[in-house]
N, C-alpha and C. Protein backbone atom coordinates (compact mmCIF):
# COMPACT_ATOMS: atom_id res chain seq x y z
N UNK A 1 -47.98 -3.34 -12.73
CA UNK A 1 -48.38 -3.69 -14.07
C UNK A 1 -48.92 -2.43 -14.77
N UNK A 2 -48.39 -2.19 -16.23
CA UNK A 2 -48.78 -1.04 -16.94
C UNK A 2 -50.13 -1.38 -17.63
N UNK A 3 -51.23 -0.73 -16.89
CA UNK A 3 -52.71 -0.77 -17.83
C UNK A 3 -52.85 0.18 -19.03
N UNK A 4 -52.60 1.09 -18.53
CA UNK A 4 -52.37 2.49 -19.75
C UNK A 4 -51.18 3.09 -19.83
N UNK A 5 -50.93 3.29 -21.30
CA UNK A 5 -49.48 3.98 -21.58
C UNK A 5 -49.99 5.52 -21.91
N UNK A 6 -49.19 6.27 -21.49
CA UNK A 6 -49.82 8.12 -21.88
C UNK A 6 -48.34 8.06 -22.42
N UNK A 7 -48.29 8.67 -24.04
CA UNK A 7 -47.16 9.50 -24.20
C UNK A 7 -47.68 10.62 -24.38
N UNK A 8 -46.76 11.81 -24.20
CA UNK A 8 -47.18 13.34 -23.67
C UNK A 8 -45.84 13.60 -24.83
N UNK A 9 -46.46 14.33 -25.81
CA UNK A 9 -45.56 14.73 -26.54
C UNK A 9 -45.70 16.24 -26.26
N UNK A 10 -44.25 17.12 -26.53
CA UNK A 10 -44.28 18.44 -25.73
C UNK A 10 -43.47 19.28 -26.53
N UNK A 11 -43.02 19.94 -26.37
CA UNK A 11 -41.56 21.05 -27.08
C UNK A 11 -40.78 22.10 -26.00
N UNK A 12 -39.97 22.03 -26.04
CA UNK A 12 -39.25 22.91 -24.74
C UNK A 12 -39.76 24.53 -24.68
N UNK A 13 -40.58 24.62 -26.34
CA UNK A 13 -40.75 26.27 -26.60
C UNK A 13 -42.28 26.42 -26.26
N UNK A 14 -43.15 25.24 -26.22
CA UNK A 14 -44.63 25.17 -26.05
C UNK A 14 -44.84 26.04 -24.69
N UNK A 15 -45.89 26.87 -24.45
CA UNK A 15 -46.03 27.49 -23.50
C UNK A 15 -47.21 26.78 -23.22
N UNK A 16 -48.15 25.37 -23.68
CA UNK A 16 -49.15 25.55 -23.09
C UNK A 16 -49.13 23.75 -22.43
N UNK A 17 -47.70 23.46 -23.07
CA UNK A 17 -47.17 22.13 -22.71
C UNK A 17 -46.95 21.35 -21.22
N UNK A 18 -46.63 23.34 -20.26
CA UNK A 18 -46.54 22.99 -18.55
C UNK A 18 -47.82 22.61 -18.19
N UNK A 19 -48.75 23.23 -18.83
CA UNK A 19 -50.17 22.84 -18.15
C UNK A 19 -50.55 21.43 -18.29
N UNK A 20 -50.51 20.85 -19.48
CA UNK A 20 -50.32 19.88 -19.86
C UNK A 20 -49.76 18.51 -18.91
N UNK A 21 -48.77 19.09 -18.84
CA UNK A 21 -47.70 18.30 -17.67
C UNK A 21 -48.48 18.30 -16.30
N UNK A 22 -48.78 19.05 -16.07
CA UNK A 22 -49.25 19.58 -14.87
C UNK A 22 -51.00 18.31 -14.36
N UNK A 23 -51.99 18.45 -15.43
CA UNK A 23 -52.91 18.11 -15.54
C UNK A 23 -52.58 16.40 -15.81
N UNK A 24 -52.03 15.90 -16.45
CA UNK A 24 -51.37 14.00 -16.74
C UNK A 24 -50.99 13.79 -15.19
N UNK A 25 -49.97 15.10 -14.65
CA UNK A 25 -49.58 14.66 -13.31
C UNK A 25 -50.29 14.36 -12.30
N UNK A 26 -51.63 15.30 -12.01
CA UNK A 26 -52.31 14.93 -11.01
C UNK A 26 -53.26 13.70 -11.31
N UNK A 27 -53.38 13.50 -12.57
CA UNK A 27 -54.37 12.56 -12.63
C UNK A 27 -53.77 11.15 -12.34
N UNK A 28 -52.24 10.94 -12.76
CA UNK A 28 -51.37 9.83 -12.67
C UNK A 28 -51.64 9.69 -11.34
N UNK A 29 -51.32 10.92 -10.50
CA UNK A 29 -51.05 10.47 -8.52
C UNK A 29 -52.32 9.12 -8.27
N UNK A 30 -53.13 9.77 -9.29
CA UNK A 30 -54.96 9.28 -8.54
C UNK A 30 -54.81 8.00 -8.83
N UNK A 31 -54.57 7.42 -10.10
CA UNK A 31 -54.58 5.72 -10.49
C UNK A 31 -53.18 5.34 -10.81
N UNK A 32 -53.68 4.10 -9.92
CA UNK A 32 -52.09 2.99 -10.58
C UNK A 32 -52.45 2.65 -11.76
N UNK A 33 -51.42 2.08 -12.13
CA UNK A 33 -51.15 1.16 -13.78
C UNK A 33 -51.04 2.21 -14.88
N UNK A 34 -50.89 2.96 -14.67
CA UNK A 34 -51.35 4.22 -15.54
C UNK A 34 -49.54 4.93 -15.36
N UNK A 35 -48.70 4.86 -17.20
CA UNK A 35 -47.39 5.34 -16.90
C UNK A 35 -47.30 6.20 -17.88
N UNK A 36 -46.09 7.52 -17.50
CA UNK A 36 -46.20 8.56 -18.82
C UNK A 36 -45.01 8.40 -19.30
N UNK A 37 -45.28 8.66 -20.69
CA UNK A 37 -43.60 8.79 -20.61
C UNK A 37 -43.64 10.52 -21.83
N UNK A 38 -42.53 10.99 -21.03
CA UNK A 38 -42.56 12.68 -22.23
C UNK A 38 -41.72 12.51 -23.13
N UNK A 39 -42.18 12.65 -24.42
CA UNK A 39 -41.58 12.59 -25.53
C UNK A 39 -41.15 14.39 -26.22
N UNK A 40 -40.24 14.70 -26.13
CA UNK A 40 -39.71 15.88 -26.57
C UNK A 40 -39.72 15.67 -27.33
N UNK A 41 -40.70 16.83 -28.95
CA UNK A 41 -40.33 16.47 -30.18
C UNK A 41 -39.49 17.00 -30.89
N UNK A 42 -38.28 17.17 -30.29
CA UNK A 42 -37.32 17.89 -30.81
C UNK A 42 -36.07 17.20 -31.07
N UNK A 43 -36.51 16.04 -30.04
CA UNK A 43 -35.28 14.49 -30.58
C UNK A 43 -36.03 13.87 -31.53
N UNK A 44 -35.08 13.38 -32.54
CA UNK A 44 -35.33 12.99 -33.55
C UNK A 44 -36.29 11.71 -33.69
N UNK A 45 -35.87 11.12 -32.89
CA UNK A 45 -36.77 9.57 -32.59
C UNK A 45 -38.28 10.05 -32.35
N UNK A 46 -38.09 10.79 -31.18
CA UNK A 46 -39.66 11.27 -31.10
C UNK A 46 -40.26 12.17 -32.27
N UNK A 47 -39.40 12.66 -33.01
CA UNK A 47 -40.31 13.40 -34.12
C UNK A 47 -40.73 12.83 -34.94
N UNK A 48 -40.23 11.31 -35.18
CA UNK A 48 -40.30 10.73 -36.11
C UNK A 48 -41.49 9.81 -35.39
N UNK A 49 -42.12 9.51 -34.46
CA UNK A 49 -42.80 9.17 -33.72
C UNK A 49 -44.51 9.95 -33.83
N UNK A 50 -43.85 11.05 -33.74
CA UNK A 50 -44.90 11.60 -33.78
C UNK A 50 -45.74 11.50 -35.08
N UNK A 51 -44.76 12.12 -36.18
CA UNK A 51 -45.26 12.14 -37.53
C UNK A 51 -46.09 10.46 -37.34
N UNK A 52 -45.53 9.32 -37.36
CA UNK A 52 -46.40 7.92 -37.48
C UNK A 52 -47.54 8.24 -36.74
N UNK A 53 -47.60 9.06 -35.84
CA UNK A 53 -49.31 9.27 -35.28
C UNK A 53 -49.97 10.32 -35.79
N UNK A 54 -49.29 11.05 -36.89
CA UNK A 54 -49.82 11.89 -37.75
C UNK A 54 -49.90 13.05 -36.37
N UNK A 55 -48.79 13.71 -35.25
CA UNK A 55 -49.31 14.53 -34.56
C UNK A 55 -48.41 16.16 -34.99
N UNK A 56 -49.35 17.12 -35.48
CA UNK A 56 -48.82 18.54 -35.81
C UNK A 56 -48.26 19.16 -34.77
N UNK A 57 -49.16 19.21 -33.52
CA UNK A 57 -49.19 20.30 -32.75
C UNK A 57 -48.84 19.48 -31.17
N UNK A 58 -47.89 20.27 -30.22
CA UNK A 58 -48.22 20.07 -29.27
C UNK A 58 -48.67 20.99 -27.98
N UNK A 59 -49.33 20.66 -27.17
CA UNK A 59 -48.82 19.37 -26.61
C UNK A 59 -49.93 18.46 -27.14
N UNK A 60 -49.69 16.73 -27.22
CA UNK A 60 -50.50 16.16 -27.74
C UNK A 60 -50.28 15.08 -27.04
N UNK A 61 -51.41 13.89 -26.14
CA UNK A 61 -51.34 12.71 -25.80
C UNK A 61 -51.20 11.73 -26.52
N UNK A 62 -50.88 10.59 -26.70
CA UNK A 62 -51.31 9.60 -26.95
C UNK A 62 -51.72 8.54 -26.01
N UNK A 63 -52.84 7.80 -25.66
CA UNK A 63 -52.97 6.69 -24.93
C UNK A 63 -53.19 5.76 -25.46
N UNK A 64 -52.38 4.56 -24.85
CA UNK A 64 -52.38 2.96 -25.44
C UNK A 64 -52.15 2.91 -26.89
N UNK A 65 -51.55 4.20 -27.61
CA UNK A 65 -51.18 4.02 -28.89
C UNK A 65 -52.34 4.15 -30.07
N UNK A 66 -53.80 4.58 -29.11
CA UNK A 66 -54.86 4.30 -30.01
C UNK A 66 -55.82 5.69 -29.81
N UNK A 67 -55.66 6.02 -29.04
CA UNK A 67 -56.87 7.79 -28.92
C UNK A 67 -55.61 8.44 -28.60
N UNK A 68 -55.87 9.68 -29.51
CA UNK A 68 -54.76 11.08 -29.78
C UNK A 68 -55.61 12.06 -28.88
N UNK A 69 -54.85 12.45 -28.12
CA UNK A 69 -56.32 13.86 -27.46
C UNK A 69 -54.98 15.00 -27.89
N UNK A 70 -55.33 15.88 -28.20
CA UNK A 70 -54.19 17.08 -28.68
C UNK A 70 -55.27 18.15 -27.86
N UNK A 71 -53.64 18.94 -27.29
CA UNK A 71 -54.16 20.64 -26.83
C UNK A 71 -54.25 19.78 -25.10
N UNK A 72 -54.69 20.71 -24.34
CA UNK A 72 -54.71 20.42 -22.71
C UNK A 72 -55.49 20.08 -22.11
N UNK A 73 -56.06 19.03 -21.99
CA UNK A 73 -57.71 18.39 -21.73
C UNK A 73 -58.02 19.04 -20.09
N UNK A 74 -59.21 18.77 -19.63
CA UNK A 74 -59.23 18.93 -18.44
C UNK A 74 -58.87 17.82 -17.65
N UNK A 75 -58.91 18.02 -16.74
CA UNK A 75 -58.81 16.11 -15.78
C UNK A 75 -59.42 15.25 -15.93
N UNK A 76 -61.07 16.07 -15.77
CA UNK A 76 -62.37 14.82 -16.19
C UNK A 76 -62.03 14.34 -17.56
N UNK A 77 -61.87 15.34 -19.05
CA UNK A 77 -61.88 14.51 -19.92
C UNK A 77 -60.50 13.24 -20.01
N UNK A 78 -59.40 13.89 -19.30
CA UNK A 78 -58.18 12.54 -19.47
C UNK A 78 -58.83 11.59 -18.47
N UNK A 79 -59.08 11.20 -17.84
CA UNK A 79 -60.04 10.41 -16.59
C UNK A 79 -60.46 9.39 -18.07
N UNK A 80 -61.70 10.35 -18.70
CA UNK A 80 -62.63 9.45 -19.53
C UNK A 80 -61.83 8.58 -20.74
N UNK A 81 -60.83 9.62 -21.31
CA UNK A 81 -60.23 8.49 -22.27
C UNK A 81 -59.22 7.39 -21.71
N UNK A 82 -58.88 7.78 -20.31
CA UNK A 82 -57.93 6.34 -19.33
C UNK A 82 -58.99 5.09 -19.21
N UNK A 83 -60.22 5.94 -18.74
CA UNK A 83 -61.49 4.85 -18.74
C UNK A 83 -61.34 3.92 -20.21
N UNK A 84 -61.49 4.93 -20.97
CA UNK A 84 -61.96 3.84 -22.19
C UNK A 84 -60.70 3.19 -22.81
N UNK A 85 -59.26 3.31 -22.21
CA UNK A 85 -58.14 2.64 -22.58
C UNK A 85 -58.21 1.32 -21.74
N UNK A 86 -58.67 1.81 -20.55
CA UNK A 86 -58.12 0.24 -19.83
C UNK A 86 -59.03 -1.04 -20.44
């Protein structure tokens, strides 16, 4: 069962987007219910996606469609906003 949705919006040219990736990944291993999905904003669907969340820059999260965290959080802070999604 999906408790939290993470979209991970990214760009193939972002250099700070692997870290990004990197940091969602280990935290995913740690909790179930918790699914990502990567949105490249370079397909059109997702750009157009993004703009509805008003997002400029990536890399940028979204969780549960409702807290934007933009730029590369640490673990603890993605931890705290999974906390306050579920």
């Amino acid at each position: 069962m999906v408790e939290v949705l993470i979209e991970l919006f990214t760009s193939p040219t972002c250099p700070h987007c692997v870290r990004a990736r990197q940091v969602v990944e280990r935290v995913v291993e740690k909790l179930p219910g918790v699914v990502v999905i990567e949105r490249e904003v370079t397909a059109p669907e997702n750009a157009e996606l993004a703009r509805q969340y008003g997002i400029t820059a990536v890399p940028t999260m979204v969780i549960n469609r409702r807290y934007v965290l933009a730029g590369v959080p640490s673990e603890e802070r993605l931890l705290q906003y999974i906390s306050r999604a579920r």
